[in-house]
C-alpha atoms as a PDB file:
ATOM      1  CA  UNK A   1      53.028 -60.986  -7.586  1.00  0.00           C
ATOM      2  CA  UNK A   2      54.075 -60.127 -10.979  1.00  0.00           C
ATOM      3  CA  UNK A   3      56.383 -57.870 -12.334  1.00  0.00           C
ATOM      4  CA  UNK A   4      56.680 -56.075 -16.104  1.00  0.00           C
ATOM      5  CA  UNK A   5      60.247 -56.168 -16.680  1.00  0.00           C
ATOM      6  CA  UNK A   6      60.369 -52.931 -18.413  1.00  0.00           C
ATOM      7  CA  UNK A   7      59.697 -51.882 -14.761  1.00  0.00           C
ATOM      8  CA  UNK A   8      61.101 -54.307 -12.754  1.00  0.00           C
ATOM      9  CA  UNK A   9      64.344 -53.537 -10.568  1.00  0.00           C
ATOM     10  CA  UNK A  10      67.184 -55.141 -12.416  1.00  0.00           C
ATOM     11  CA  UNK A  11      69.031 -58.559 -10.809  1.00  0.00           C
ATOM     12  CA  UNK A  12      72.033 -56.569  -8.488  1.00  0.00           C
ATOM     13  CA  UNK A  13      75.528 -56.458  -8.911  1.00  0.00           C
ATOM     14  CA  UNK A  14      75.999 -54.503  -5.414  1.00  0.00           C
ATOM     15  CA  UNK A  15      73.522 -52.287  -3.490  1.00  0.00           C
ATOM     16  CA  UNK A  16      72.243 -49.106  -4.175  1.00  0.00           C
ATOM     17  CA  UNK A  17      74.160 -46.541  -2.170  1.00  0.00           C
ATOM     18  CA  UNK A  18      71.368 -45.464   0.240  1.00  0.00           C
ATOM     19  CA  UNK A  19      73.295 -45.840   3.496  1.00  0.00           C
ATOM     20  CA  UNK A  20      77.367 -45.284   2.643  1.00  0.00           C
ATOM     21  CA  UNK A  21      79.382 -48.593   4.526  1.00  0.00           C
ATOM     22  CA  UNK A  22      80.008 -48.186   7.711  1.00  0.00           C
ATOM     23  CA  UNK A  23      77.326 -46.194   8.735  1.00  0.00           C
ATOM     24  CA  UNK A  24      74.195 -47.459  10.886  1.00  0.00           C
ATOM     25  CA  UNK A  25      71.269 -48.999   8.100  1.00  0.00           C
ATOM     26  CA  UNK A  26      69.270 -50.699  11.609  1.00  0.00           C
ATOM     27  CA  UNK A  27      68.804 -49.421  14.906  1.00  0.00           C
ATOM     28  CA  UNK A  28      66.652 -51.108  17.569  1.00  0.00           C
ATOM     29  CA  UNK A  29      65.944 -49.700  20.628  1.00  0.00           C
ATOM     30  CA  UNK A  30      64.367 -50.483  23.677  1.00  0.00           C
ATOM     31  CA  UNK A  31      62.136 -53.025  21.887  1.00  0.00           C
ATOM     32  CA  UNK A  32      60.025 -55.405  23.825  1.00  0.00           C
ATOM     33  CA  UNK A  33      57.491 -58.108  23.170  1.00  0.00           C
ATOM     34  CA  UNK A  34      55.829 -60.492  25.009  1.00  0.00           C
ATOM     35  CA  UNK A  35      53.365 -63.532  24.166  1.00  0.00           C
ATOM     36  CA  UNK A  36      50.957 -63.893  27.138  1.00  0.00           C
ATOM     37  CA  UNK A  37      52.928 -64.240  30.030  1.00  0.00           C
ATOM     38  CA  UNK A  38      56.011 -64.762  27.910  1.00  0.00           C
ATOM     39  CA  UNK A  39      58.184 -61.791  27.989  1.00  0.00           C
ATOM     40  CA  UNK A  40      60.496 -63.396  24.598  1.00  0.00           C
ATOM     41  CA  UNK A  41      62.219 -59.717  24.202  1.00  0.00           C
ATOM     42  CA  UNK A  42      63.268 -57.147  27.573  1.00  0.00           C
ATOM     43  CA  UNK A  43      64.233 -53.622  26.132  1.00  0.00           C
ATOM     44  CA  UNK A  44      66.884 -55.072  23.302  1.00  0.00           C
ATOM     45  CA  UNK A  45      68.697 -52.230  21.997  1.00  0.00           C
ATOM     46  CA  UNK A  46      71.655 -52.463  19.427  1.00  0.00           C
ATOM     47  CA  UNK A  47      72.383 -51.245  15.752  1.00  0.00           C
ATOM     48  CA  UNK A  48      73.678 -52.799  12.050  1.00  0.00           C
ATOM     49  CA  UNK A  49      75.852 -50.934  10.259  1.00  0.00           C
ATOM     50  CA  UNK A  50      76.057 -50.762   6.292  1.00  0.00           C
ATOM     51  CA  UNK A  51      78.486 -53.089   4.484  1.00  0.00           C
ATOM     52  CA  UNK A  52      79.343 -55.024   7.630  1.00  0.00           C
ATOM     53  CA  UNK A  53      78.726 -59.027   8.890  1.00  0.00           C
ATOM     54  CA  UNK A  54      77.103 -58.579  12.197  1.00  0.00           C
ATOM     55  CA  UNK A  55      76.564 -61.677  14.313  1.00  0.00           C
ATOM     56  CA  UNK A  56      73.586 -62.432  16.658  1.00  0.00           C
ATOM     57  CA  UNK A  57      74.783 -65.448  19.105  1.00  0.00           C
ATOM     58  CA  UNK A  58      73.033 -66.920  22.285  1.00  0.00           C
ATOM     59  CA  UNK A  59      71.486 -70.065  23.622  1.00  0.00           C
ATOM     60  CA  UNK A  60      68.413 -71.700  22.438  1.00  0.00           C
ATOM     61  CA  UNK A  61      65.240 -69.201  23.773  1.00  0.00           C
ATOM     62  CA  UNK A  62      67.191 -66.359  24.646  1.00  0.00           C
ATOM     63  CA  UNK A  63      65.141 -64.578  21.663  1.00  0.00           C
ATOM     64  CA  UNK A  64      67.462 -64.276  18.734  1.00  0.00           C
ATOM     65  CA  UNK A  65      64.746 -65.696  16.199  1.00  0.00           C
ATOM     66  CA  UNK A  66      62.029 -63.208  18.035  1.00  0.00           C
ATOM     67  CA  UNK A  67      63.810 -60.578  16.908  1.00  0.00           C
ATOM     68  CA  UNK A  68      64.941 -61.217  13.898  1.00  0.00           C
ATOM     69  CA  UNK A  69      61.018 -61.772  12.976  1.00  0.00           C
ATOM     70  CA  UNK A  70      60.302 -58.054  14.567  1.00  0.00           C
ATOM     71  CA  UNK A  71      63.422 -56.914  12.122  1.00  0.00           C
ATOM     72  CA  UNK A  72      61.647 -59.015   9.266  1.00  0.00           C
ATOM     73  CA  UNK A  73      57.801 -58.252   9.557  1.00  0.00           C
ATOM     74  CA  UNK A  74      56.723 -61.375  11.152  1.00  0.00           C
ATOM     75  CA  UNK A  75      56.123 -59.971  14.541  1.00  0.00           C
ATOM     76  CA  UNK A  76      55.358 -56.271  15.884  1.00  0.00           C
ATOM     77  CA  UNK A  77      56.750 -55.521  18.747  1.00  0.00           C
ATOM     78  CA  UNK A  78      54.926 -54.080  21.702  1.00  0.00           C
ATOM     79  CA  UNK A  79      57.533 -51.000  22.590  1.00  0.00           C
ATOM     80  CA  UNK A  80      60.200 -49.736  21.373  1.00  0.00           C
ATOM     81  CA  UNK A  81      61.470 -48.418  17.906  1.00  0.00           C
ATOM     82  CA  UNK A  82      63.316 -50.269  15.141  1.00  0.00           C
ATOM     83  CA  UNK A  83      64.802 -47.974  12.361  1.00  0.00           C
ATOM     84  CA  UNK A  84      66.163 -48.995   8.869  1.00  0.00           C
ATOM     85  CA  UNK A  85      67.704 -46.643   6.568  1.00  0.00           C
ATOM     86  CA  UNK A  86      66.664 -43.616   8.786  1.00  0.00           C
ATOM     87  CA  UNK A  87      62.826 -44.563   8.397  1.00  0.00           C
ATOM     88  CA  UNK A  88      60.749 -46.150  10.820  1.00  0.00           C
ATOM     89  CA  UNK A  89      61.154 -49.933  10.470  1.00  0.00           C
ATOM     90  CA  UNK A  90      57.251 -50.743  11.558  1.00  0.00           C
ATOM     91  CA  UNK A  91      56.789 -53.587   8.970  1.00  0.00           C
ATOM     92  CA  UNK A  92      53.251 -54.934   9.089  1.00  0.00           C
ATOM     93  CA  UNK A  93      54.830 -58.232   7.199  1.00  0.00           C
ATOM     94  CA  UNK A  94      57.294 -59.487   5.321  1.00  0.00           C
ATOM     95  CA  UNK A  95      56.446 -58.339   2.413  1.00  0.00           C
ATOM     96  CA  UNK A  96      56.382 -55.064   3.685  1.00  0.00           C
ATOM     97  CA  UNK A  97      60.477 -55.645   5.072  1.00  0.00           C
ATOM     98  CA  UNK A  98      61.244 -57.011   1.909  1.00  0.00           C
ATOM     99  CA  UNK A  99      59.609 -53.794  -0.030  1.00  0.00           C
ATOM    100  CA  UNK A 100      61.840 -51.662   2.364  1.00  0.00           C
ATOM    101  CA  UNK A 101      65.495 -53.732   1.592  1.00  0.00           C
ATOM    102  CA  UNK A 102      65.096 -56.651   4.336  1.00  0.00           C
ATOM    103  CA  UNK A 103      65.599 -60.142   3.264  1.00  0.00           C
ATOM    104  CA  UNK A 104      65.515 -63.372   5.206  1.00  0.00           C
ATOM    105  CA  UNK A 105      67.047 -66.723   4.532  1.00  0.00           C
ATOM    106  CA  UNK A 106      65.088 -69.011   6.796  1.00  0.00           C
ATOM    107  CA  UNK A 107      66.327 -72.227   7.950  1.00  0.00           C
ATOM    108  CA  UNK A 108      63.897 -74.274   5.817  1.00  0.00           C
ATOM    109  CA  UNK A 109      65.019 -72.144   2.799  1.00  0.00           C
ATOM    110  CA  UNK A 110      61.600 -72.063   1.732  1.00  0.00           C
ATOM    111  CA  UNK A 111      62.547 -73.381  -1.543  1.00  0.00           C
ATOM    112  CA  UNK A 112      59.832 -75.029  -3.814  1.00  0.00           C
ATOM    113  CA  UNK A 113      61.461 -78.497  -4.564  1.00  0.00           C
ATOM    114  CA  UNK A 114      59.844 -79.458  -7.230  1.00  0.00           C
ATOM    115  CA  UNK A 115      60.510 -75.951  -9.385  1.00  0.00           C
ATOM    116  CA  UNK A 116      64.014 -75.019 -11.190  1.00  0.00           C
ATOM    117  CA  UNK A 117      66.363 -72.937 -10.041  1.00  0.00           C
ATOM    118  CA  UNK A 118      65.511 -69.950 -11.933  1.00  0.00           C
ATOM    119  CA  UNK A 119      61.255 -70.402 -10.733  1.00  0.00           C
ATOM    120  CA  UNK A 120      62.720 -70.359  -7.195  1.00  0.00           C
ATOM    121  CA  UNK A 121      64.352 -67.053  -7.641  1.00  0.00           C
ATOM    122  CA  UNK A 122      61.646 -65.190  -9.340  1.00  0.00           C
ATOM    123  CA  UNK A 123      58.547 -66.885  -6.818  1.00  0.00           C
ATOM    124  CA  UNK A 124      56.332 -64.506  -6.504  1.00  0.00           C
ATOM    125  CA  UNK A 125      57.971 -61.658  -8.466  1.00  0.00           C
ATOM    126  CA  UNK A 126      57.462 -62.832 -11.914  1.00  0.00           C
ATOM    127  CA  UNK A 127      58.293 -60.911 -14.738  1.00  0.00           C
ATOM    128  CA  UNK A 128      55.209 -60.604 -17.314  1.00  0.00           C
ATOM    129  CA  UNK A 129      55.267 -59.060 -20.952  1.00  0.00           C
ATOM    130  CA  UNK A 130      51.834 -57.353 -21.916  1.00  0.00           C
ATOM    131  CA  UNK A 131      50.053 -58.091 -25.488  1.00  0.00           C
ATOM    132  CA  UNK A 132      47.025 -55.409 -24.500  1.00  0.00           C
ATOM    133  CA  UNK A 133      45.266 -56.582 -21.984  1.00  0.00           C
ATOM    134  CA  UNK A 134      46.608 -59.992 -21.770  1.00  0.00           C
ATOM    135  CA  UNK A 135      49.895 -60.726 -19.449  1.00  0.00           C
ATOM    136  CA  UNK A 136      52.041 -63.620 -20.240  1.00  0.00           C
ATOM    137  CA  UNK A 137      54.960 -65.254 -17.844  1.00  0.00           C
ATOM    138  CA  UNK A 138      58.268 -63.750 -19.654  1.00  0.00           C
ATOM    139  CA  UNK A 139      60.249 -66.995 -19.254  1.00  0.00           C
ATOM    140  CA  UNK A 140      62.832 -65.585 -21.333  1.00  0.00           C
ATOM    141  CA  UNK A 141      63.850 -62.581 -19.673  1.00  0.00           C
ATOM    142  CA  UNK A 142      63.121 -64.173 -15.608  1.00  0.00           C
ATOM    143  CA  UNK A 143      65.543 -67.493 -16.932  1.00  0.00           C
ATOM    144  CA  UNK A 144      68.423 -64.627 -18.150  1.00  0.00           C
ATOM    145  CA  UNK A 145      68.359 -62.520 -15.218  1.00  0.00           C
ATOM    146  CA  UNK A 146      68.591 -65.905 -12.840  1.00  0.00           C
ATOM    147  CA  UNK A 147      71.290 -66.610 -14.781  1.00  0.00           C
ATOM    148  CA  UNK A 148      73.087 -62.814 -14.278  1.00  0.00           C
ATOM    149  CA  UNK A 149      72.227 -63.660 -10.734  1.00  0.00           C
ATOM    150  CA  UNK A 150      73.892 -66.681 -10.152  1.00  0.00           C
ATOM    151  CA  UNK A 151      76.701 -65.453 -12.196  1.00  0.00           C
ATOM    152  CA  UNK A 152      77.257 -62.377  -9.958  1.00  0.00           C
ATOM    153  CA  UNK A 153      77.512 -64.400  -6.579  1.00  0.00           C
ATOM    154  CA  UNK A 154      80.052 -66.935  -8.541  1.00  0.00           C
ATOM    155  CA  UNK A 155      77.897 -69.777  -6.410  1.00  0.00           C
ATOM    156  CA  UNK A 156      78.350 -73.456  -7.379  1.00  0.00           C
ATOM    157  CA  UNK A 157      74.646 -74.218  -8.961  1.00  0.00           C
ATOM    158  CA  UNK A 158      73.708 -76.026 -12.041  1.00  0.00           C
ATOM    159  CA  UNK A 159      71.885 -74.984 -15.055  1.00  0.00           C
ATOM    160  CA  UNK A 160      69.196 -72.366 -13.851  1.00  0.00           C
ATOM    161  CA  UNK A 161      66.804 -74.946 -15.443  1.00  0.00           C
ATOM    162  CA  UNK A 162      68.004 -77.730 -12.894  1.00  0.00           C
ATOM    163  CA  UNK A 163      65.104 -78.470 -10.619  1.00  0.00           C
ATOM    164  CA  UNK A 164      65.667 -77.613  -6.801  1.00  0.00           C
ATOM    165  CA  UNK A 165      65.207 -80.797  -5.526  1.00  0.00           C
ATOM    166  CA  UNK A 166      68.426 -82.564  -7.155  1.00  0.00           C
ATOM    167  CA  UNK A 167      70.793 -79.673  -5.923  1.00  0.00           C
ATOM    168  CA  UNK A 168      72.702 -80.825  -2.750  1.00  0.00           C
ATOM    169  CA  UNK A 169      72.386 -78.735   0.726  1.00  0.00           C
ATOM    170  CA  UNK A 170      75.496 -75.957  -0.194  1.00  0.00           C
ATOM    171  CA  UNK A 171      73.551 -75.660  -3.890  1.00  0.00           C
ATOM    172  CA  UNK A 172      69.745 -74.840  -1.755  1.00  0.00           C
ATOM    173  CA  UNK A 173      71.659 -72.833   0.532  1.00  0.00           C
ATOM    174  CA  UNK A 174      73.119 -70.748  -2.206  1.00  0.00           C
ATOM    175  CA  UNK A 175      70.331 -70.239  -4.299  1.00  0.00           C
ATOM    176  CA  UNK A 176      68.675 -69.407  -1.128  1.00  0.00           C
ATOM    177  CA  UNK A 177      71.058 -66.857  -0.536  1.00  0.00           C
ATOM    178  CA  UNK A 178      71.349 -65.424  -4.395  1.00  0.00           C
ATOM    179  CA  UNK A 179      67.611 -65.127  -3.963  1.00  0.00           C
ATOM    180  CA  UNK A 180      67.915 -63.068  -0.940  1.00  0.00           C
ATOM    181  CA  UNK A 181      70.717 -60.636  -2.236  1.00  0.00           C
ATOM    182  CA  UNK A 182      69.553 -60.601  -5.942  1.00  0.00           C
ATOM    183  CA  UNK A 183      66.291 -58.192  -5.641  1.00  0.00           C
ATOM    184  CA  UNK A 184      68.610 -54.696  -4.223  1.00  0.00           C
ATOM    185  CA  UNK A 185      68.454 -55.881  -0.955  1.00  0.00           C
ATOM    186  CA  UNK A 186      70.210 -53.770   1.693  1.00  0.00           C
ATOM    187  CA  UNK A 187      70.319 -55.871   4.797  1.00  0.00           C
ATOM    188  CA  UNK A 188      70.338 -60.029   4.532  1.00  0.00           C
ATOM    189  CA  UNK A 189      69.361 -61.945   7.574  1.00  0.00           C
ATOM    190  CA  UNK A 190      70.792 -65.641   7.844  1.00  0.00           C
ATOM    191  CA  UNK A 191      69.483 -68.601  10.168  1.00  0.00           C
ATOM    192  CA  UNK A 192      71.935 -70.924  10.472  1.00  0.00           C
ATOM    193  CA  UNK A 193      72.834 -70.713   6.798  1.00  0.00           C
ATOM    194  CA  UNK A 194      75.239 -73.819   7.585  1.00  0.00           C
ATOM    195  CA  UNK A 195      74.015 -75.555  10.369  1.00  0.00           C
ATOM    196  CA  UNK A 196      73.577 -78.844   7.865  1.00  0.00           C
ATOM    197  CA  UNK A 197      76.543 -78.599   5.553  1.00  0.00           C
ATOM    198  CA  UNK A 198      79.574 -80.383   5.146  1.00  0.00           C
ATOM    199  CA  UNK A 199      83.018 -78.863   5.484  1.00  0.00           C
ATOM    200  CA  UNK A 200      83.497 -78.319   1.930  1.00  0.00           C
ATOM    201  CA  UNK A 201      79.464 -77.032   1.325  1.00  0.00           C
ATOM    202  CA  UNK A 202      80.292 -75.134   4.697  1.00  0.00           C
ATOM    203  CA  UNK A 203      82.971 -73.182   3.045  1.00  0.00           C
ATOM    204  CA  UNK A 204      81.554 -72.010   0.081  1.00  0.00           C
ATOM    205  CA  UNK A 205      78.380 -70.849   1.555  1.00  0.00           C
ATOM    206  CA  UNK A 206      80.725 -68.665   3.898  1.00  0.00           C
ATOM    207  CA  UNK A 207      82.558 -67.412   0.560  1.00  0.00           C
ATOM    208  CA  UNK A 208      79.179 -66.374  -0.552  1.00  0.00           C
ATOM    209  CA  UNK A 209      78.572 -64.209   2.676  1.00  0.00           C
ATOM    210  CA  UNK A 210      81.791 -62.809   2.257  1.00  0.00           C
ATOM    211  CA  UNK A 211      80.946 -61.740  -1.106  1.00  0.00           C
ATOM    212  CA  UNK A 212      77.422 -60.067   0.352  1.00  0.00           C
ATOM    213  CA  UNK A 213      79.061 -57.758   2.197  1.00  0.00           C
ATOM    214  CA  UNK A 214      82.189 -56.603   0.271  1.00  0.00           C
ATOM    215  CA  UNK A 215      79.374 -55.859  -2.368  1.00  0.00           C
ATOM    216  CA  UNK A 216      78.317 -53.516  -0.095  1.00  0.00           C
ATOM    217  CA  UNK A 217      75.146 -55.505   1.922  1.00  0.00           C
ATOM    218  CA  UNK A 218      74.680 -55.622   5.441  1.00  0.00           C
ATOM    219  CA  UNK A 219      74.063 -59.472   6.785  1.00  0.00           C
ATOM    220  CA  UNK A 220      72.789 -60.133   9.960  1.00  0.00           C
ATOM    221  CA  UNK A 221      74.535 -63.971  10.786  1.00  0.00           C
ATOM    222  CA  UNK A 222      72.581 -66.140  13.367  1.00  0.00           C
ATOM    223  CA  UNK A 223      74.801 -69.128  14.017  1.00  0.00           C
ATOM    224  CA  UNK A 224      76.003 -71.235  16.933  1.00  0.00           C
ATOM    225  CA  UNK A 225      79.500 -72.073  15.732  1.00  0.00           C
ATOM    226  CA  UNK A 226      81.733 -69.447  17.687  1.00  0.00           C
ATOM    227  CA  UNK A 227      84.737 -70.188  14.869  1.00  0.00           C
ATOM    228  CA  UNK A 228      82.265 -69.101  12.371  1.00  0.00           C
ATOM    229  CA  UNK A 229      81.091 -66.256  14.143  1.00  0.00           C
ATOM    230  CA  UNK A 230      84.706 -65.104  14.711  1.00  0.00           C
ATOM    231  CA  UNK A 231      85.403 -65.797  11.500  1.00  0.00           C
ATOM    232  CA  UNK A 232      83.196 -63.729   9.729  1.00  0.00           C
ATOM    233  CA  UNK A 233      81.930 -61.110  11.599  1.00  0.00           C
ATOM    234  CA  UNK A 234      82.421 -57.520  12.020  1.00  0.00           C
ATOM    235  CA  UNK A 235      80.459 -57.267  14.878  1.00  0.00           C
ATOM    236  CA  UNK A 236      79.332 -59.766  17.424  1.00  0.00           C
ATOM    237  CA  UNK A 237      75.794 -59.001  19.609  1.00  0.00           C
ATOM    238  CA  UNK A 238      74.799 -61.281  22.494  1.00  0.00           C
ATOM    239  CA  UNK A 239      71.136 -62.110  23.363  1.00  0.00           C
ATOM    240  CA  UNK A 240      70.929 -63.860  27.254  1.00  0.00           C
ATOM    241  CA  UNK A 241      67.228 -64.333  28.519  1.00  0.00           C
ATOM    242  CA  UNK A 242      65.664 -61.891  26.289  1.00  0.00           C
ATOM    243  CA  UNK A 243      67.764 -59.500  26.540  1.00  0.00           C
ATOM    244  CA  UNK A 244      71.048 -58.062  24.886  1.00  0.00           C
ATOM    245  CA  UNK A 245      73.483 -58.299  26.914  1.00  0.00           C
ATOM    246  CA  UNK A 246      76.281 -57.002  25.301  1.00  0.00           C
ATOM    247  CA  UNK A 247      78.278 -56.025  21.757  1.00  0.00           C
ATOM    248  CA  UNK A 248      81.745 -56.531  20.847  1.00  0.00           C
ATOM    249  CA  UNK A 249      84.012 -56.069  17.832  1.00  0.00           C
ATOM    250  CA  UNK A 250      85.030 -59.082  16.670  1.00  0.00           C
ATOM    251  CA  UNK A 251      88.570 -57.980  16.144  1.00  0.00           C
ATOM    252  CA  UNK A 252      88.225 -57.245  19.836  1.00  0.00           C
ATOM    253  CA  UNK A 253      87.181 -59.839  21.219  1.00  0.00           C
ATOM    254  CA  UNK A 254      87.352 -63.715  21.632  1.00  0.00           C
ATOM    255  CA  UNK A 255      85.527 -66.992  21.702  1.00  0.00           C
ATOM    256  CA  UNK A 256      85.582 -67.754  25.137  1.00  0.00           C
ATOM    257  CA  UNK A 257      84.617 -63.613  26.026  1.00  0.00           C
ATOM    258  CA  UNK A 258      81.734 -64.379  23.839  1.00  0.00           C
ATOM    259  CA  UNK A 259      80.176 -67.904  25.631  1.00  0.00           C
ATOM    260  CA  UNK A 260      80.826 -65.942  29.037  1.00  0.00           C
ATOM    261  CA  UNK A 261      78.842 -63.243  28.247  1.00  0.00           C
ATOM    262  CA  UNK A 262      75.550 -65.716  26.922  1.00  0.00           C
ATOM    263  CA  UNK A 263      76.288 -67.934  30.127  1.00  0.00           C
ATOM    264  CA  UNK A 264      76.977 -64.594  32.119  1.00  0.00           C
ATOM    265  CA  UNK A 265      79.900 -65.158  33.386  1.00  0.00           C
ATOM    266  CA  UNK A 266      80.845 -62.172  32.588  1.00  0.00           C
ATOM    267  CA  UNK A 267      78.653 -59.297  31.939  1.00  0.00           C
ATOM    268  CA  UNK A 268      79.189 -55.828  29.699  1.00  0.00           C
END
């Protein structure tokens, strides 16, 4: 997809202020989803709030990635309603998630290794200047904005013309993650974003997600280290089985409340 940058949506500083912080930007409720015999989500209901780090723990299976792919387009669930931004949130695909303010950083990253940094940003939403009828790549103008979007997330990456594949793990991550907040996202989801860093890597990456929300974005944090969850997070939701079994306030809460309610031990 290409973009003319007279028209384009400029690389954010913050959010625009659709839903003030604080206030609910996602609400899912009752949402269920099954493949085959495989019930992967039972009537999950809970809600995101604007400006906030919101946590999704749980064992391996109990459906945290299922539902994070209903929230990001990937899969349609069968019931149930999913709202974002006070609209219905029934995203045929990811493009159509990302078109309404949801970005995902996968796992994999999905970075092309072999492209720079600033190609990796702008994939698929290149910026093209017109001469009549003929469109050209504006290299220019997508290589300054990558650099106003590094910039603006203060992340540790190289040269914008540096080629993915000789950044370390922290550097993908973080481009990852400027790519995901850079387009006027509202909500970022995050997969593990440090499941294969090193202490040091570990900690900037987590500066970074600080940074997302006190600009004003929502991130939705899948991770299995409780320290980081408690850490970070506003808000804590556990998923047991398929279903969610319970919310806390991280303030309010602790670690070991948190594994008893995904081994339930202790329930609601």
């Amino acid at each position: 997809m290409t973009t003319d940058p007279s028209t384009a949506k400029p690389a954010a500083t913050g959010i625009a202020d659709v839903t003030a912080v604080g206030e609910t930007l996602l609400e899912c409720e009752g949402v269920s989803l099954s493949f085959g015999s495989v019930r992967a989500l039972a009537d999950v209901s809970l809600t995101l709030r604007q400006g906030e780090i919101t946590a999704l723990v749980g064992d391996n299976g109990a459906g945290k990635s299922t539902l994070v792919r209903c929230f990001s387009g990937i899969h349609r669930p069968d019931s149930g309603r999913i709202t974002f931004n006070g609209r219905p949130g029934d995203f045929h695909s990811p493009e159509d998630a990302r078109e309404a303010g949801i970005e995902t950083v996968h796992q994999n990253l999905a970075l092309v290794e072999d492209l720079t940094v600033w190609q990796n940003l702008f994939l698929n939403r290149e910026l093209v200047r017109r001469l009549g009828p003929i469109a050209l790549l504006d290299r220019k103008a997508m290589q300054a904005r990558a650099q106003e979007m590094v910039s603006t997330l203060a992340v540790n990456v190289p040269a914008v013309k540096s080629r993915v594949r000789r950044l370390s793990g922290g550097q993908r991550q973080a481009v990852a993650i400027c790519r995901a907040s850079g387009f006027s996202s509202q909500l970022v989801i995050m997969d593990e974003p440090t499941a294969a860093l090193g202490v040091q890597e570990t900690e900037r990456v987590e500066e970074l997600i600080l940074k997302l929300r006190d600009d004003g974005h929502a991130v939705l944090l899948i991770s299995h280290n409780f320290a980081q969850v408690m850490r970070l997070s506003d808000q804590v939701w556990v998923m047991r089985a398929g279903r969610c079994v319970g919310g806390r306030r991280a303030p309010d809460t602790t670690g070991e409340e948190i594994v008893a309610l995904i081994t339930g031990a202790r329930t609601a």
